[in-house]
PDB file of N, CA and C in Angstrom:
ATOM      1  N   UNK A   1      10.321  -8.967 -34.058  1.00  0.00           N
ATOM      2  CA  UNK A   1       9.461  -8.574 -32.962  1.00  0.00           C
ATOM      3  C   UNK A   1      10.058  -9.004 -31.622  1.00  0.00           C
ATOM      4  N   UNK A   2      10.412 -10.136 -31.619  1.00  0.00           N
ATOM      5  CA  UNK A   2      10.955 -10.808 -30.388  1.00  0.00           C
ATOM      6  C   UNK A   2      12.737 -10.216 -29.585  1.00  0.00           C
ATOM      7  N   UNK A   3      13.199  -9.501 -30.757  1.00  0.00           N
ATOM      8  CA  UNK A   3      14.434  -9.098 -30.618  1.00  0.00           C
ATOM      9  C   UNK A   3      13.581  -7.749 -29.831  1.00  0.00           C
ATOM     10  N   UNK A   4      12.952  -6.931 -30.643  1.00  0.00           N
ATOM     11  CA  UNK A   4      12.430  -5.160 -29.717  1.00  0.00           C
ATOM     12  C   UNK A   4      11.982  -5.375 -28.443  1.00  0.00           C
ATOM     13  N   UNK A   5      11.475  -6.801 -28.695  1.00  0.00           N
ATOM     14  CA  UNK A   5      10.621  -7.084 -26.949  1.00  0.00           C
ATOM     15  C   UNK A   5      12.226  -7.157 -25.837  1.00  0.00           C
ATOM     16  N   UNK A   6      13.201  -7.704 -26.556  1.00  0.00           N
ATOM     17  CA  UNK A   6      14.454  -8.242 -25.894  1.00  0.00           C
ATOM     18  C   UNK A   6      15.263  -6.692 -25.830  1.00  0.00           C
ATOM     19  N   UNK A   7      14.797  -5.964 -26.386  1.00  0.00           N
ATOM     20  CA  UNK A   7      15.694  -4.707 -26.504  1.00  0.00           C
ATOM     21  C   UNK A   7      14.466  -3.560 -24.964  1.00  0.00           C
ATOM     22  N   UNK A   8      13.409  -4.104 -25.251  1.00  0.00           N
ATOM     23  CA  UNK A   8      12.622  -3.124 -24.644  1.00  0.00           C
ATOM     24  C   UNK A   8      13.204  -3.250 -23.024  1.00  0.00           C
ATOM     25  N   UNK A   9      13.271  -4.461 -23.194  1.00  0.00           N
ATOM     26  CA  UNK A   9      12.776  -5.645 -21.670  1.00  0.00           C
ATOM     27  C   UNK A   9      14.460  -5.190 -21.067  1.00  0.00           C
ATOM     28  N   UNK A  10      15.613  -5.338 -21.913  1.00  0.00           N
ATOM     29  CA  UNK A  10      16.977  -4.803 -21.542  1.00  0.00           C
ATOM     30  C   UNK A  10      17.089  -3.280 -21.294  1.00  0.00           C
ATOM     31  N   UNK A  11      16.444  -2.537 -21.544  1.00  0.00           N
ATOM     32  CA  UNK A  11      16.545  -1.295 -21.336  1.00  0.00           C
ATOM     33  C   UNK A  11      15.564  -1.113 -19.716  1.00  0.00           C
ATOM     34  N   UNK A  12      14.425  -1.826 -20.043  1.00  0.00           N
ATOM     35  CA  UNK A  12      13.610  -1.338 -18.330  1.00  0.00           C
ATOM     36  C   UNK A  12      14.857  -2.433 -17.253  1.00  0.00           C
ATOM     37  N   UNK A  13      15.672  -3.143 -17.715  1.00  0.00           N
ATOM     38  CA  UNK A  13      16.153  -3.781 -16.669  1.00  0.00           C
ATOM     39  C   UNK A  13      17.237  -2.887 -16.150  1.00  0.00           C
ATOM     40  N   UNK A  14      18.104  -2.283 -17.277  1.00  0.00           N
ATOM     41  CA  UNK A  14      18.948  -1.567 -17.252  1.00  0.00           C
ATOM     42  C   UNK A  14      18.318  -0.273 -16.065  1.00  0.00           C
ATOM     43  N   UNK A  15      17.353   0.346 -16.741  1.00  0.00           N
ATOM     44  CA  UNK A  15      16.578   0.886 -15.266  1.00  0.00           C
ATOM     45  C   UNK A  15      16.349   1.302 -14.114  1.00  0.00           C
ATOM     46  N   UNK A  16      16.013  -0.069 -13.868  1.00  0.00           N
ATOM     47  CA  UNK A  16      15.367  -0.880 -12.775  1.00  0.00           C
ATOM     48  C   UNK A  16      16.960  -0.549 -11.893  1.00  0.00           C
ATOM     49  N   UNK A  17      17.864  -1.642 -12.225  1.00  0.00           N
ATOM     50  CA  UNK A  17      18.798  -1.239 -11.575  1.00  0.00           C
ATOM     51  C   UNK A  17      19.705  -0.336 -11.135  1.00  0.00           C
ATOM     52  N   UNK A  18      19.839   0.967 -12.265  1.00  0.00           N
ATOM     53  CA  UNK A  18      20.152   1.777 -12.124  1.00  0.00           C
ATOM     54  C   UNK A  18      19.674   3.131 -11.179  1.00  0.00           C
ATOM     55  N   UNK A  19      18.172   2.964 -10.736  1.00  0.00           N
ATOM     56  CA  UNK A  19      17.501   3.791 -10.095  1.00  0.00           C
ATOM     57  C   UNK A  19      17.405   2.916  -9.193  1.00  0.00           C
ATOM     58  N   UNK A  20      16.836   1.898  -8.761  1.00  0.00           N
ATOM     59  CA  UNK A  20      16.378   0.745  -7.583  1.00  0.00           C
ATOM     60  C   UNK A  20      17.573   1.095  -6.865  1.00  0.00           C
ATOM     61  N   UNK A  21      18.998   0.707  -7.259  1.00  0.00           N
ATOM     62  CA  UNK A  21      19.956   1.223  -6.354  1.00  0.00           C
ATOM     63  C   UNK A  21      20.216   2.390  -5.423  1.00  0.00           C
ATOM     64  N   UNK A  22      20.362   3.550  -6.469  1.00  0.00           N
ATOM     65  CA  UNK A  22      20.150   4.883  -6.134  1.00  0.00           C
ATOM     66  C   UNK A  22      19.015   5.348  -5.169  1.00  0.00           C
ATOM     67  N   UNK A  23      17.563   4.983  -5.388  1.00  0.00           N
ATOM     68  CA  UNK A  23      16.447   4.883  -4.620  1.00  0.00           C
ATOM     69  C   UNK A  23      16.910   4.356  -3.023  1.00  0.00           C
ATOM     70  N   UNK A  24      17.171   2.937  -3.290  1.00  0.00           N
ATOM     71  CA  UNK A  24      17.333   2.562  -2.050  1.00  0.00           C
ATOM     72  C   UNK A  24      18.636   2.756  -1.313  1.00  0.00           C
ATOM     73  N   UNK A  25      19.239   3.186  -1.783  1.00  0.00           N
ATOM     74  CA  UNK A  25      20.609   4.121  -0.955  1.00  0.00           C
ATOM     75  C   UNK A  25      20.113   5.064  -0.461  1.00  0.00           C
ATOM     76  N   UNK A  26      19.764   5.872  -1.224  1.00  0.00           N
ATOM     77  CA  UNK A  26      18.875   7.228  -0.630  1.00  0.00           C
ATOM     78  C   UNK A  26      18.123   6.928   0.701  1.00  0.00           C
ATOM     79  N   UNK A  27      17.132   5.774   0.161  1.00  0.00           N
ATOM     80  CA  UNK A  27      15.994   5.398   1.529  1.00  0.00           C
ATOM     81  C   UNK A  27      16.985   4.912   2.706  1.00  0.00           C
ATOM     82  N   UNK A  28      18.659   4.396   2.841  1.00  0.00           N
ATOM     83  CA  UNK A  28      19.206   3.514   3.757  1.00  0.00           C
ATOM     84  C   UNK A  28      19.891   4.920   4.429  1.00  0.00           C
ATOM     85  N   UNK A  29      20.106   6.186   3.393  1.00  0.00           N
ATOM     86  CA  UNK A  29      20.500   7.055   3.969  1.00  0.00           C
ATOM     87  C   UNK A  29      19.926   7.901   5.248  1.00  0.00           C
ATOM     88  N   UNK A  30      18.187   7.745   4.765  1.00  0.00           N
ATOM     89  CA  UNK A  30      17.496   8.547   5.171  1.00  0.00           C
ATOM     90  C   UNK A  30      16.955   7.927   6.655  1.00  0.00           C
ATOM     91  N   UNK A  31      17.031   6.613   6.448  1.00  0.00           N
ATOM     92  CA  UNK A  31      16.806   6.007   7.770  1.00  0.00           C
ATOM     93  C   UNK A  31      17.867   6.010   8.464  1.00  0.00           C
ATOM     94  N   UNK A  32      19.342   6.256   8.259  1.00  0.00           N
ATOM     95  CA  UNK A  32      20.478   6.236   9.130  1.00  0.00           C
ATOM     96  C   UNK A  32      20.369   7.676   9.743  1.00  0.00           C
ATOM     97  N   UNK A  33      19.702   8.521   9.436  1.00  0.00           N
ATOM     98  CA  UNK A  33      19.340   9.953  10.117  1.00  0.00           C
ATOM     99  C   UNK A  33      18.507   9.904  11.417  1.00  0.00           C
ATOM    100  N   UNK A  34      17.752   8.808  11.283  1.00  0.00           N
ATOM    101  CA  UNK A  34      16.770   8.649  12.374  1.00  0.00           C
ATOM    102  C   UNK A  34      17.604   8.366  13.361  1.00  0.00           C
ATOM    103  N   UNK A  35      18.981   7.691  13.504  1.00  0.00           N
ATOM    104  CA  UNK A  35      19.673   7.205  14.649  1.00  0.00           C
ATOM    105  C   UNK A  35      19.841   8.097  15.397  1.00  0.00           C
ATOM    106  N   UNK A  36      19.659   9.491  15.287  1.00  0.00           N
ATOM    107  CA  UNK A  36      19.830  10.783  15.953  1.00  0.00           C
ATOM    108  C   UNK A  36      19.205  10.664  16.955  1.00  0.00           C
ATOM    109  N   UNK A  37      17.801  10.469  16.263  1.00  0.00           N
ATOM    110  CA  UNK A  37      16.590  10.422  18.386  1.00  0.00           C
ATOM    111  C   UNK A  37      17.042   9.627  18.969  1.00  0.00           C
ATOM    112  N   UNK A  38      18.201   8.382  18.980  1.00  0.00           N
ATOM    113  CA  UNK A  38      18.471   7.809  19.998  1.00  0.00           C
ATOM    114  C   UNK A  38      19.556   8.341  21.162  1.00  0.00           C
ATOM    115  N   UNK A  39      19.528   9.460  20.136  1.00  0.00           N
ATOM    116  CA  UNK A  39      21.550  10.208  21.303  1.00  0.00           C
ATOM    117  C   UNK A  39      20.658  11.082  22.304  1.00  0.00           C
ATOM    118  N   UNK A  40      20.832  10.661  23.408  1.00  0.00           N
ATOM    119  CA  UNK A  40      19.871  11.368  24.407  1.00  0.00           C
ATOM    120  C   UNK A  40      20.722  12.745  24.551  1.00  0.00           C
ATOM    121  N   UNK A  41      21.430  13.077  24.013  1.00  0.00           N
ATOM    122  CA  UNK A  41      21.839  14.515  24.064  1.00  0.00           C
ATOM    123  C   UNK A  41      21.072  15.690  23.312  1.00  0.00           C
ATOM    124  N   UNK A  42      20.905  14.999  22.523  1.00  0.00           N
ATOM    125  CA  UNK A  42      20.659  16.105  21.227  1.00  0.00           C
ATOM    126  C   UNK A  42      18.587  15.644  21.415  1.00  0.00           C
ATOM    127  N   UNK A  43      18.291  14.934  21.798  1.00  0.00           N
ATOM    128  CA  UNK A  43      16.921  14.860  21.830  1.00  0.00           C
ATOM    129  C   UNK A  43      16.405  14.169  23.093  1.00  0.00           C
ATOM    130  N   UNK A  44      15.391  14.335  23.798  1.00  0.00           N
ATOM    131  CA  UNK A  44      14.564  14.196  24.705  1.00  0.00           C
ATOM    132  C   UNK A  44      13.061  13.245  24.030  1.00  0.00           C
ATOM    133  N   UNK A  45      13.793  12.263  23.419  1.00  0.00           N
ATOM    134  CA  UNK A  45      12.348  11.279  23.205  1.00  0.00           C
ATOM    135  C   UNK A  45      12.176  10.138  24.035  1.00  0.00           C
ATOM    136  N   UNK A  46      10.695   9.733  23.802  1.00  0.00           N
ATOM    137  CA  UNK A  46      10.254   9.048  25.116  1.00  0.00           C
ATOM    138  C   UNK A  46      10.501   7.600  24.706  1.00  0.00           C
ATOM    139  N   UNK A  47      10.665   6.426  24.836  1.00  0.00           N
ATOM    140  CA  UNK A  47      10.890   4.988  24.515  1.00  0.00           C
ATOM    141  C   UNK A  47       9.534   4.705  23.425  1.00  0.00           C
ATOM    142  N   UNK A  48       8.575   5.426  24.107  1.00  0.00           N
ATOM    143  CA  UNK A  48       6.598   5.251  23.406  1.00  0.00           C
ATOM    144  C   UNK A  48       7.406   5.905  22.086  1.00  0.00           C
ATOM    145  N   UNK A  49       7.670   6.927  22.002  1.00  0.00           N
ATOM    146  CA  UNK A  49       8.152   7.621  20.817  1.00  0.00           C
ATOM    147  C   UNK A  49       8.729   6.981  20.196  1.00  0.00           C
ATOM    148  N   UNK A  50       9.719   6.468  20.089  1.00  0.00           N
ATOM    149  CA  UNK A  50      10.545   5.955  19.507  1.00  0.00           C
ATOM    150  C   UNK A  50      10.063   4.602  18.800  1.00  0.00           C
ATOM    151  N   UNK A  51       9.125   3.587  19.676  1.00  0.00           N
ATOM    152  CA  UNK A  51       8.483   2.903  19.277  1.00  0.00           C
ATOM    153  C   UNK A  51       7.297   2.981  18.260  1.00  0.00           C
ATOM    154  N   UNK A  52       6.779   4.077  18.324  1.00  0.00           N
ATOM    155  CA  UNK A  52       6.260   4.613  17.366  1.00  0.00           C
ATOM    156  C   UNK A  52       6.548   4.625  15.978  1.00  0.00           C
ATOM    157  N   UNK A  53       7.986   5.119  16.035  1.00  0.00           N
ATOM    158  CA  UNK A  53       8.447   5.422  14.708  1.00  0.00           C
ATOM    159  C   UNK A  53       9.404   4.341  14.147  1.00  0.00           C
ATOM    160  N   UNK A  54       9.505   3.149  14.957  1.00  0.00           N
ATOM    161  CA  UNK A  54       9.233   1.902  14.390  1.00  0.00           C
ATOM    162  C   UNK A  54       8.385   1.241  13.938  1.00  0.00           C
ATOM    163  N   UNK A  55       7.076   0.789  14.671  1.00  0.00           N
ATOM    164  CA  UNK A  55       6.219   0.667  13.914  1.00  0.00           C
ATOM    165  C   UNK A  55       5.972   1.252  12.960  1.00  0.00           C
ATOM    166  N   UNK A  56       6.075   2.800  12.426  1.00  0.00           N
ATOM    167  CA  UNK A  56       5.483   3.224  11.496  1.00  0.00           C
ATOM    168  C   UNK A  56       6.697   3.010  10.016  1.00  0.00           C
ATOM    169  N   UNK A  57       7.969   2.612  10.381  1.00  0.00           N
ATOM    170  CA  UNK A  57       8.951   2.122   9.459  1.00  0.00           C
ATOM    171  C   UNK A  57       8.520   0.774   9.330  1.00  0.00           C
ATOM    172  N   UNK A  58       8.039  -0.084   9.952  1.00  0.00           N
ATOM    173  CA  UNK A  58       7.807  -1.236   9.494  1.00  0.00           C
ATOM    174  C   UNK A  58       6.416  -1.847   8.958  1.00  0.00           C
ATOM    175  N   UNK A  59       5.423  -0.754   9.018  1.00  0.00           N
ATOM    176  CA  UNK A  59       4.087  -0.708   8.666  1.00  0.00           C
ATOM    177  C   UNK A  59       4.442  -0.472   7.108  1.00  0.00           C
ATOM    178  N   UNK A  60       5.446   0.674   6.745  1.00  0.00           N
ATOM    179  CA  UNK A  60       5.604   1.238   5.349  1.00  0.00           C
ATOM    180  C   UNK A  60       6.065  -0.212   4.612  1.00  0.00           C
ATOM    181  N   UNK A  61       7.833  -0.698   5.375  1.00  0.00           N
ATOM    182  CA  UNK A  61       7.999  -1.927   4.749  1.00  0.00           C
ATOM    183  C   UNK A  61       7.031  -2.980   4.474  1.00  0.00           C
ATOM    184  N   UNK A  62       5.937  -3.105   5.231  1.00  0.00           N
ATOM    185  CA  UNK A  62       5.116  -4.154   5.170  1.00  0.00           C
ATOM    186  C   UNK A  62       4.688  -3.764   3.756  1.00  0.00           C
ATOM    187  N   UNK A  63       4.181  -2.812   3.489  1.00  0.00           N
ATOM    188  CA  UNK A  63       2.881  -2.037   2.546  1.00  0.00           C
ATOM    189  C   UNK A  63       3.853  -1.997   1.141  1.00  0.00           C
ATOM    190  N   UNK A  64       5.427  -2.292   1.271  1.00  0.00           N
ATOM    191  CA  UNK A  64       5.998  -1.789  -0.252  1.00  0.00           C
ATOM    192  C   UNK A  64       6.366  -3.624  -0.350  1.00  0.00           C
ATOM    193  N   UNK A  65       6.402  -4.301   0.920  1.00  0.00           N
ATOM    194  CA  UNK A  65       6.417  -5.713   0.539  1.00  0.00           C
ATOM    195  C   UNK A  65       5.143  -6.130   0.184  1.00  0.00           C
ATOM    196  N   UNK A  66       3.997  -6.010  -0.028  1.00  0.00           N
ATOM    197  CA  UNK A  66       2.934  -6.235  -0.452  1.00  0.00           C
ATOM    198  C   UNK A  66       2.589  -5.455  -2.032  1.00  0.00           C
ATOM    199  N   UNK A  67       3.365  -4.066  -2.320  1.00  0.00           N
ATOM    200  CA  UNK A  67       2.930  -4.172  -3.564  1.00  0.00           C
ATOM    201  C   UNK A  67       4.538  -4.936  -4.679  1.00  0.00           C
ATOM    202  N   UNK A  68       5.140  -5.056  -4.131  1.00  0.00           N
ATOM    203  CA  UNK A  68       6.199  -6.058  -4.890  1.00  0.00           C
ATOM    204  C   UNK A  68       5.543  -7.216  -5.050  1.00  0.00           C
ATOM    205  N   UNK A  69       4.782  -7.673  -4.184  1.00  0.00           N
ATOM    206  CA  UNK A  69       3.991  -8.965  -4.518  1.00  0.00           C
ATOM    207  C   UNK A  69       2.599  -8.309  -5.329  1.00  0.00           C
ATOM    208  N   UNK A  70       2.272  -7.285  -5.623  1.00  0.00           N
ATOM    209  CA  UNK A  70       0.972  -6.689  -6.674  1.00  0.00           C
ATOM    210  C   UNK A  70      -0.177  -6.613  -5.785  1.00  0.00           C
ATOM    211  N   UNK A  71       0.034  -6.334  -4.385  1.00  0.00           N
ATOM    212  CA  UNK A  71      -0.977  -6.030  -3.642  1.00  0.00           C
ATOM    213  C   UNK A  71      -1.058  -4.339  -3.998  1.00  0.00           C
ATOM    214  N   UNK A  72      -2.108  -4.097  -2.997  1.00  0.00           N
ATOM    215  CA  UNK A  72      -2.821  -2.821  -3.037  1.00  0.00           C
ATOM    216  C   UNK A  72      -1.787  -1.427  -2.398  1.00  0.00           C
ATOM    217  N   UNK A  73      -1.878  -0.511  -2.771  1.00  0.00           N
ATOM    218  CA  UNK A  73      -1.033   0.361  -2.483  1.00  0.00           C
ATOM    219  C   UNK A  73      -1.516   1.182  -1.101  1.00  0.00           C
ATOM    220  N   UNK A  74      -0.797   1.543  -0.207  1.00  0.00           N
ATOM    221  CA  UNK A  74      -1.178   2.215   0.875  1.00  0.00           C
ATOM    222  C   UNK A  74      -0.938   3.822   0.891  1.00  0.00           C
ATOM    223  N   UNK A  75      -2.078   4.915   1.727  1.00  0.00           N
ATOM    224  CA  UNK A  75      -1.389   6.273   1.641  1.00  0.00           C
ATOM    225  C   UNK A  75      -0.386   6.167   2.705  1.00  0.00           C
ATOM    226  N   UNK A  76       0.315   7.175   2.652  1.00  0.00           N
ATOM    227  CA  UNK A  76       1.680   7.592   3.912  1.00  0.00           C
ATOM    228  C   UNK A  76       0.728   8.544   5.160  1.00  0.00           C
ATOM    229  N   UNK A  77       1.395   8.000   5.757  1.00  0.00           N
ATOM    230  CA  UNK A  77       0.324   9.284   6.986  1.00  0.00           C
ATOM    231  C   UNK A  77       1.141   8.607   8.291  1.00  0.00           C
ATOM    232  N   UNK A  78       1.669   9.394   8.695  1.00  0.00           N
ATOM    233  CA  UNK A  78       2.393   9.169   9.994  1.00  0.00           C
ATOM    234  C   UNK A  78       1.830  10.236  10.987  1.00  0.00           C
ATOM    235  N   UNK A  79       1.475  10.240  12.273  1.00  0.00           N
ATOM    236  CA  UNK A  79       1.561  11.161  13.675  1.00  0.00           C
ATOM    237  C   UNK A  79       1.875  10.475  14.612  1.00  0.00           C
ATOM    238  N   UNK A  80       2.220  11.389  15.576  1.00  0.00           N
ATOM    239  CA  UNK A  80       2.876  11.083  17.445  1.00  0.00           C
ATOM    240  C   UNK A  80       1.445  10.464  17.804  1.00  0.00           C
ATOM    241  N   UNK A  81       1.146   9.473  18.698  1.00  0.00           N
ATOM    242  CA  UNK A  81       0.098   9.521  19.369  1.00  0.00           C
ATOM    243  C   UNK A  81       0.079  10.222  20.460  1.00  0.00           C
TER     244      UNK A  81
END
């Protein structure tokens, strides 16, 4: 019994890491896209703007550091004010 638990437990780790990586590459990718609104060429955003969409990147981090600790899950909902 204790060996399947050791076989189960090696396979979700196996996993874990194999997607957790991939996942969060993806997510480091997707935030290196945002560096765009800062090239004042290619976009016309306001400093308020921009601040915005910091807070709302660090509201999300807050909310996925809280369910890693087994807190409560948050919906996604972002707008411009």
């Amino acid at each position: 019994m204790k060996e399947q638990n050791d076989q189960k437990l090696s396979i979700r780790r196996k996993r874990f890491k194999e997607y957790g990586a991939r996942k969060v590459t993806n997510m480091l990718n997707s935030l290196d896209s945002l560096r765009s609104f800062a090239q004042k060429t290619n976009y016309d955003a306001k400093p308020d703007e921009l601040n915005q969409i910091i807070q709302a990147l660090r509201k999300k981090i807050d909310e996925i550091e809280k369910v890693f600790k087994n807190d409560k899950d948050e919906k996604n909902d972002f707008t411009f004010k």
